[in-house]
C-alpha atoms as a PDB file:
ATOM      1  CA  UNK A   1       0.000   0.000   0.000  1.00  0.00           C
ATOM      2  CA  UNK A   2       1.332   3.574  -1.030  1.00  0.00           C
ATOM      3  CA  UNK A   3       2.038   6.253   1.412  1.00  0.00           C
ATOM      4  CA  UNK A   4      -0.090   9.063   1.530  1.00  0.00           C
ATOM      5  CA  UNK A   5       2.071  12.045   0.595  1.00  0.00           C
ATOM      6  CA  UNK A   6       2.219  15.440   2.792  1.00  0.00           C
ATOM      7  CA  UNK A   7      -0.517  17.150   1.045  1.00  0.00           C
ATOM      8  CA  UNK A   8      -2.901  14.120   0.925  1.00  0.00           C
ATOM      9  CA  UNK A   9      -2.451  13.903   4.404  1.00  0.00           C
ATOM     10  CA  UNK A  10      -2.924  17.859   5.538  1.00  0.00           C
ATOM     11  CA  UNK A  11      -6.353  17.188   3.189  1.00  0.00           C
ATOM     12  CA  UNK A  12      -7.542  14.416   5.174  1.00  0.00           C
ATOM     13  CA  UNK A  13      -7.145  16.008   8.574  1.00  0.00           C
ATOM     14  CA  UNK A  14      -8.328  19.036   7.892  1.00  0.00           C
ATOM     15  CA  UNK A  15     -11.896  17.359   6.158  1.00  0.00           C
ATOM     16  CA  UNK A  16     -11.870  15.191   9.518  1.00  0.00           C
ATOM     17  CA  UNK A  17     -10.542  18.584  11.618  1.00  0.00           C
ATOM     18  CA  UNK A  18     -14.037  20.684   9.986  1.00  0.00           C
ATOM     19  CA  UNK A  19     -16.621  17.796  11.447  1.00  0.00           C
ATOM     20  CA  UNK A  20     -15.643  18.039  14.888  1.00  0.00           C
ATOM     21  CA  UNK A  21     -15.045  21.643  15.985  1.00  0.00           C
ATOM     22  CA  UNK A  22     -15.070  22.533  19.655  1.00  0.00           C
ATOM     23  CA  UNK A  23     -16.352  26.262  20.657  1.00  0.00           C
ATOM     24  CA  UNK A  24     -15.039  28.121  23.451  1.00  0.00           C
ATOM     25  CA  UNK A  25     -17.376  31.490  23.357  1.00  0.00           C
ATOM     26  CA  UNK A  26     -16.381  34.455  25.057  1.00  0.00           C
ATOM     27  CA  UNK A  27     -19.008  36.380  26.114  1.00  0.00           C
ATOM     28  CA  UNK A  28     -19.342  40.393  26.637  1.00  0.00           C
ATOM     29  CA  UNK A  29     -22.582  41.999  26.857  1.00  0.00           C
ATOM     30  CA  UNK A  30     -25.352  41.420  24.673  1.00  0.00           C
ATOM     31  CA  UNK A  31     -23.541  38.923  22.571  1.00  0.00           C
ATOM     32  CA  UNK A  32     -24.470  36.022  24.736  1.00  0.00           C
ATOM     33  CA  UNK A  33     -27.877  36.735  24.100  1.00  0.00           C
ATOM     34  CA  UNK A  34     -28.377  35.457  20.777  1.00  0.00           C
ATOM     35  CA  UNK A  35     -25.953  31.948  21.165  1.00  0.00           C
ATOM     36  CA  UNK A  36     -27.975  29.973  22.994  1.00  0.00           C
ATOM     37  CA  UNK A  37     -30.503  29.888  20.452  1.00  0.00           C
ATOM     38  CA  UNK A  38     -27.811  29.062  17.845  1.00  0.00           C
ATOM     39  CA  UNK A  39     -27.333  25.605  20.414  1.00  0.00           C
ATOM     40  CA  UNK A  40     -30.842  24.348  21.182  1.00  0.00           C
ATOM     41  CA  UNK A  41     -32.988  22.254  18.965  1.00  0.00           C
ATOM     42  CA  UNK A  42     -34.636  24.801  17.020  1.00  0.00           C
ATOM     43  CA  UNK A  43     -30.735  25.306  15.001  1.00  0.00           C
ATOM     44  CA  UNK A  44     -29.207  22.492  16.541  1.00  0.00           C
ATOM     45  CA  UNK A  45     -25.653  23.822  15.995  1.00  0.00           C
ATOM     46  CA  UNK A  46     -24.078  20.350  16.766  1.00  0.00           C
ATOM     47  CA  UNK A  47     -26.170  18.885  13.760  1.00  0.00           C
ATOM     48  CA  UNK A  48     -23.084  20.202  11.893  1.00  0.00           C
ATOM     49  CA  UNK A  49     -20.200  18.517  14.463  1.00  0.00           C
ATOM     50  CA  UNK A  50     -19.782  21.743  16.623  1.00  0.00           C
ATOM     51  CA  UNK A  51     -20.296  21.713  20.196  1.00  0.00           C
ATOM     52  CA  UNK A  52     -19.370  24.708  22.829  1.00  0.00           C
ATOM     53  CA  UNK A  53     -16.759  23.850  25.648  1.00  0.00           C
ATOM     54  CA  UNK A  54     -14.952  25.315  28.935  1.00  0.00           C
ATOM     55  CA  UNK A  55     -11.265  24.844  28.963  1.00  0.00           C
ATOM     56  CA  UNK A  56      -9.358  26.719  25.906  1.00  0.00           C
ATOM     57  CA  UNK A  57      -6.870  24.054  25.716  1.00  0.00           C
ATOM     58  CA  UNK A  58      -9.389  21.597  24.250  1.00  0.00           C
ATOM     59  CA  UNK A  59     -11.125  24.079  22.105  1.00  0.00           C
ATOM     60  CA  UNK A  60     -10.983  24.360  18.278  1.00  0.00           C
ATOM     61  CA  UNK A  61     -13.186  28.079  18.249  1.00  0.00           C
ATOM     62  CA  UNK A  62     -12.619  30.933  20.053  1.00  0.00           C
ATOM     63  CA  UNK A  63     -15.839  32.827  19.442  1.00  0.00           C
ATOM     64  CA  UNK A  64     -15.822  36.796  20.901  1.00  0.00           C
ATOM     65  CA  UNK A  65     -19.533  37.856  21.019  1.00  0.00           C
ATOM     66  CA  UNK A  66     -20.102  41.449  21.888  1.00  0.00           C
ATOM     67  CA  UNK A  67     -18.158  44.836  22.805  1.00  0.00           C
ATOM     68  CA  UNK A  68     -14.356  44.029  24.060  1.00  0.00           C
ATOM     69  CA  UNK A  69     -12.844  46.300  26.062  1.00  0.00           C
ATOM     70  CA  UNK A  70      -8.983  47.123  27.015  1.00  0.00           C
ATOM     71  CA  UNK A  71      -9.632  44.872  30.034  1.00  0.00           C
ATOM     72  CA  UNK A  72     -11.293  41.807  28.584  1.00  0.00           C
ATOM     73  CA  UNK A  73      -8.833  42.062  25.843  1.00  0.00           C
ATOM     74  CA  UNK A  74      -6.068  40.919  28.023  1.00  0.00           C
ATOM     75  CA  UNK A  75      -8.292  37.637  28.989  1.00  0.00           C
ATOM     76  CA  UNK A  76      -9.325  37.213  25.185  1.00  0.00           C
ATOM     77  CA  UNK A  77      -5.342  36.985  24.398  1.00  0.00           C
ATOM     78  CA  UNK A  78      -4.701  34.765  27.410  1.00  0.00           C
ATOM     79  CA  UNK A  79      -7.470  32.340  26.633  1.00  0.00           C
ATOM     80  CA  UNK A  80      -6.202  32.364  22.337  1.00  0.00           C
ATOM     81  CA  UNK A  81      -2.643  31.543  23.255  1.00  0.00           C
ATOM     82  CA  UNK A  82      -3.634  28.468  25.439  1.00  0.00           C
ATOM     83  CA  UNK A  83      -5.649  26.962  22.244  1.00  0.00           C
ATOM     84  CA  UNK A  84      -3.695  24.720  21.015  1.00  0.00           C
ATOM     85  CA  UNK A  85      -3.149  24.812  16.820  1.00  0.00           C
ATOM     86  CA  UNK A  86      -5.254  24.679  14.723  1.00  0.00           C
ATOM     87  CA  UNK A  87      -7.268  27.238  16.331  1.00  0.00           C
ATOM     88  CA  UNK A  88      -9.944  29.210  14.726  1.00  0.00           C
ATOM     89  CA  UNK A  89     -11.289  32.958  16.246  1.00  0.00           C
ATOM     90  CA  UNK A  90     -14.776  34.223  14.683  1.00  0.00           C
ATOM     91  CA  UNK A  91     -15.690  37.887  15.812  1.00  0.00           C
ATOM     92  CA  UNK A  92     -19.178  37.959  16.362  1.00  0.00           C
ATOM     93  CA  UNK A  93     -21.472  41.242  16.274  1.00  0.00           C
ATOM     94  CA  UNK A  94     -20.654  44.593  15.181  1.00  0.00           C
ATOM     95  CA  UNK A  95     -18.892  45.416  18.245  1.00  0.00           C
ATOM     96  CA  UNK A  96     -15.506  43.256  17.181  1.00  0.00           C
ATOM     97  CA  UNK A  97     -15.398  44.835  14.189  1.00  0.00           C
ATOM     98  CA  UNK A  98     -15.608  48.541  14.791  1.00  0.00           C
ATOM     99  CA  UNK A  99     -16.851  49.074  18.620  1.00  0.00           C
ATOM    100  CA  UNK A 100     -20.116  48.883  17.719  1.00  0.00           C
ATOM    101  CA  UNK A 101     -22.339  51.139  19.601  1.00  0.00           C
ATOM    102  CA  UNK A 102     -19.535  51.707  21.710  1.00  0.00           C
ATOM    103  CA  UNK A 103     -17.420  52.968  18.885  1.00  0.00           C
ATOM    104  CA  UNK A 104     -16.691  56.098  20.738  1.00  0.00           C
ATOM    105  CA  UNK A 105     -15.849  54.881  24.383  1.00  0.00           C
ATOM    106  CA  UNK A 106     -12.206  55.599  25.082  1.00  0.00           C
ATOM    107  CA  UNK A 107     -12.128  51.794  26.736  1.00  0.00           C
ATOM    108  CA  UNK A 108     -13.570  49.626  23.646  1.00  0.00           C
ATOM    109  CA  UNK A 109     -11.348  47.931  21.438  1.00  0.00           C
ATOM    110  CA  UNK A 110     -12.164  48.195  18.072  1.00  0.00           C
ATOM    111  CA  UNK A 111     -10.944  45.930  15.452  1.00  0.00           C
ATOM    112  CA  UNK A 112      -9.949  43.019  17.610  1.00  0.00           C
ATOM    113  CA  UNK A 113      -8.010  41.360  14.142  1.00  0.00           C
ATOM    114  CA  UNK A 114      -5.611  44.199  15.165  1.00  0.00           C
ATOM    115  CA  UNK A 115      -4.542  42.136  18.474  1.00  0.00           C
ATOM    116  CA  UNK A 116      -5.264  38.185  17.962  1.00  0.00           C
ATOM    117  CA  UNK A 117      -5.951  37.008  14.247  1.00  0.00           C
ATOM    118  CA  UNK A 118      -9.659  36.838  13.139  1.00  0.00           C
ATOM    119  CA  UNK A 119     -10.281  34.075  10.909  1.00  0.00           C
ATOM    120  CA  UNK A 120     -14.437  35.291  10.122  1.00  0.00           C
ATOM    121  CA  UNK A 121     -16.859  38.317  11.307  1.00  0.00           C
ATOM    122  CA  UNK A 122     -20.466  38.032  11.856  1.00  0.00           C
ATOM    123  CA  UNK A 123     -21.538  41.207  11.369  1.00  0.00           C
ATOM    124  CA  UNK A 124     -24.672  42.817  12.880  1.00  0.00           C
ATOM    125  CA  UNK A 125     -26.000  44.067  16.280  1.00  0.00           C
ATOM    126  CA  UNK A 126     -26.957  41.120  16.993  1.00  0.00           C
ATOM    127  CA  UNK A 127     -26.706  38.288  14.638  1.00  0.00           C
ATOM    128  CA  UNK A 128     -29.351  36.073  14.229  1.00  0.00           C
ATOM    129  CA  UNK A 129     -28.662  32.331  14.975  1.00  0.00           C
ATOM    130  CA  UNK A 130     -29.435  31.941  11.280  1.00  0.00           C
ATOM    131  CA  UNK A 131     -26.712  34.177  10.469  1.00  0.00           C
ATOM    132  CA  UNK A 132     -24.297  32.634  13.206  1.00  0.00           C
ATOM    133  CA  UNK A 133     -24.772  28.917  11.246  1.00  0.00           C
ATOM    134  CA  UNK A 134     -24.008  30.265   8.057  1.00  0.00           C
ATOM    135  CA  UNK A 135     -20.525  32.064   9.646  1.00  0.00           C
ATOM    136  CA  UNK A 136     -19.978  28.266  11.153  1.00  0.00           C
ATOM    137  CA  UNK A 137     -20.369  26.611   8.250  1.00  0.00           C
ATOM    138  CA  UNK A 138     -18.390  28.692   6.107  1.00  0.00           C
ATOM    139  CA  UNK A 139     -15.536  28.223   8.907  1.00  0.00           C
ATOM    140  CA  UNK A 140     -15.769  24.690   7.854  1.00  0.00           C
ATOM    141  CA  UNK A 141     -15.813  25.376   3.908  1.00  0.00           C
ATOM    142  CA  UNK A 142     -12.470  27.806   5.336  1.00  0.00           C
ATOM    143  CA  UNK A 143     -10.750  24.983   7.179  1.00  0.00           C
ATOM    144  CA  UNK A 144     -11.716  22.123   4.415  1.00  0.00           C
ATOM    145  CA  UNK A 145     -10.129  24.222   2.097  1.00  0.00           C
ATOM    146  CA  UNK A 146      -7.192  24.934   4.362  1.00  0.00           C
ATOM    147  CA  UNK A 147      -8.000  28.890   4.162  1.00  0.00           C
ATOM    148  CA  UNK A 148      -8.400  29.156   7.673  1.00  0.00           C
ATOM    149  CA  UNK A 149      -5.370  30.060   8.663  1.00  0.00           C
ATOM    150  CA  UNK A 150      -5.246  32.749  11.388  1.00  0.00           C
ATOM    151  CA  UNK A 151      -3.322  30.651  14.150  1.00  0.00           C
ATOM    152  CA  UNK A 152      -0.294  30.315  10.943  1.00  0.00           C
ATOM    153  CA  UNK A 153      -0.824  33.966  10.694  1.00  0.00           C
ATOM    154  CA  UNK A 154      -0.176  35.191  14.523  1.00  0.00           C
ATOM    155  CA  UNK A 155       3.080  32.879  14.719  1.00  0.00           C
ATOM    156  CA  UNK A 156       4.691  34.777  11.488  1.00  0.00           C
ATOM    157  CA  UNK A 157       3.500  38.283  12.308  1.00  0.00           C
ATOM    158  CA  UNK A 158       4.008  37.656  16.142  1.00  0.00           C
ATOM    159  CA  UNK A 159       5.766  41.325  16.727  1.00  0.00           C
ATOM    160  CA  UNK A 160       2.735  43.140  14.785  1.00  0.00           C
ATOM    161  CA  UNK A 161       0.447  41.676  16.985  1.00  0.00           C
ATOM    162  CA  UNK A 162       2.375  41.788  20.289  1.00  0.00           C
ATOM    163  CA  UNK A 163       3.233  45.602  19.732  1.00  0.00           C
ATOM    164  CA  UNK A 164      -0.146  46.176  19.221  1.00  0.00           C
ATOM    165  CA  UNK A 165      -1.373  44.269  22.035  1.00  0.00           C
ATOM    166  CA  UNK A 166       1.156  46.476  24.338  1.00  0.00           C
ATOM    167  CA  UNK A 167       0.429  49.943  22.701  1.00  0.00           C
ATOM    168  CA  UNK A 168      -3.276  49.026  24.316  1.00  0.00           C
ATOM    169  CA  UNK A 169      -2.233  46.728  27.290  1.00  0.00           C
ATOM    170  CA  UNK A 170       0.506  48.335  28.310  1.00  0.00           C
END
């Protein structure tokens, strides 16, 4: 029997990797709001292999729902670096792309991509769990594909990230 080669091999894994995705959610203000929908029966999230957990370590997702602010930054970074690879960060809501409604509070972080890589946005004040499916699913199209590739990205542009990080952090 022949070998798979390198790239047969990455293709396989990461086909398996998409079907079995483990969510850590990290939850700010209204964002937790709209989720638990997105679990129960009605959408039935785990129809599609993805199921939320506690401990980062064992966690495929990192998933930052609602407004993040200089403080809860510093937990958001923590909890990212203790993922193990391949690890996947969707910014969900308005308020990880641009502040949202807080856009003009001195304390809100706006575009978290600038700190920890963001592999997908859900965009919207709040997204419906209609809207947070599709955003899972085309994860998995992302990761099948191997273009999800934000935890690859943070390891080669490590000083842009960590100089950001401490311009905010301190």
């Amino acid at each position: 029997m022949d070998r798979l080669t390198e790239e047969q091999a990455k293709t396989i894994a990461n086909m398996l990797r998409k079907r079995s995705l483990w969510m850590i959610h990290y939850c700010t203000g209204c964002g937790a709001i709209e989720l638990p929908p997105t679990m129960t029966s009605r959408y039935d999230m785990s129809r599609f292999g993805l199921a939320p957990f506690v401990t980062p370590r064992q966690s495929d997702i990192l998933l930052v729902t609602g407004y993040v602010n200089i403080k809860t930054l510093r937990r958001i970074i923590t909890v990212y670096e203790q993922m193990l690879d391949p690890k996947y960060v969707i910014g969900f809501g308005s308020c990880p792309i641009n502040g949202g409604v807080y856009w003009d509070s001195y304390s809100v972080i706006k575009r978290l991509d600038r700190y920890i890589p963001v592999d997908l946005y859900i965009a919207g004040c709040m997204p419906r769990p209609e809207a947070v499916i599709t955003a899972f699913r085309t994860l998995m199209d992302m990761i099948d594909q191997g273009k999800a590739d934000g935890y690859k990205r943070y390891k080669r542009n490590l000083a842009y990230y960590k100089e950001n990080q401490r311009k905010v952090l301190g």
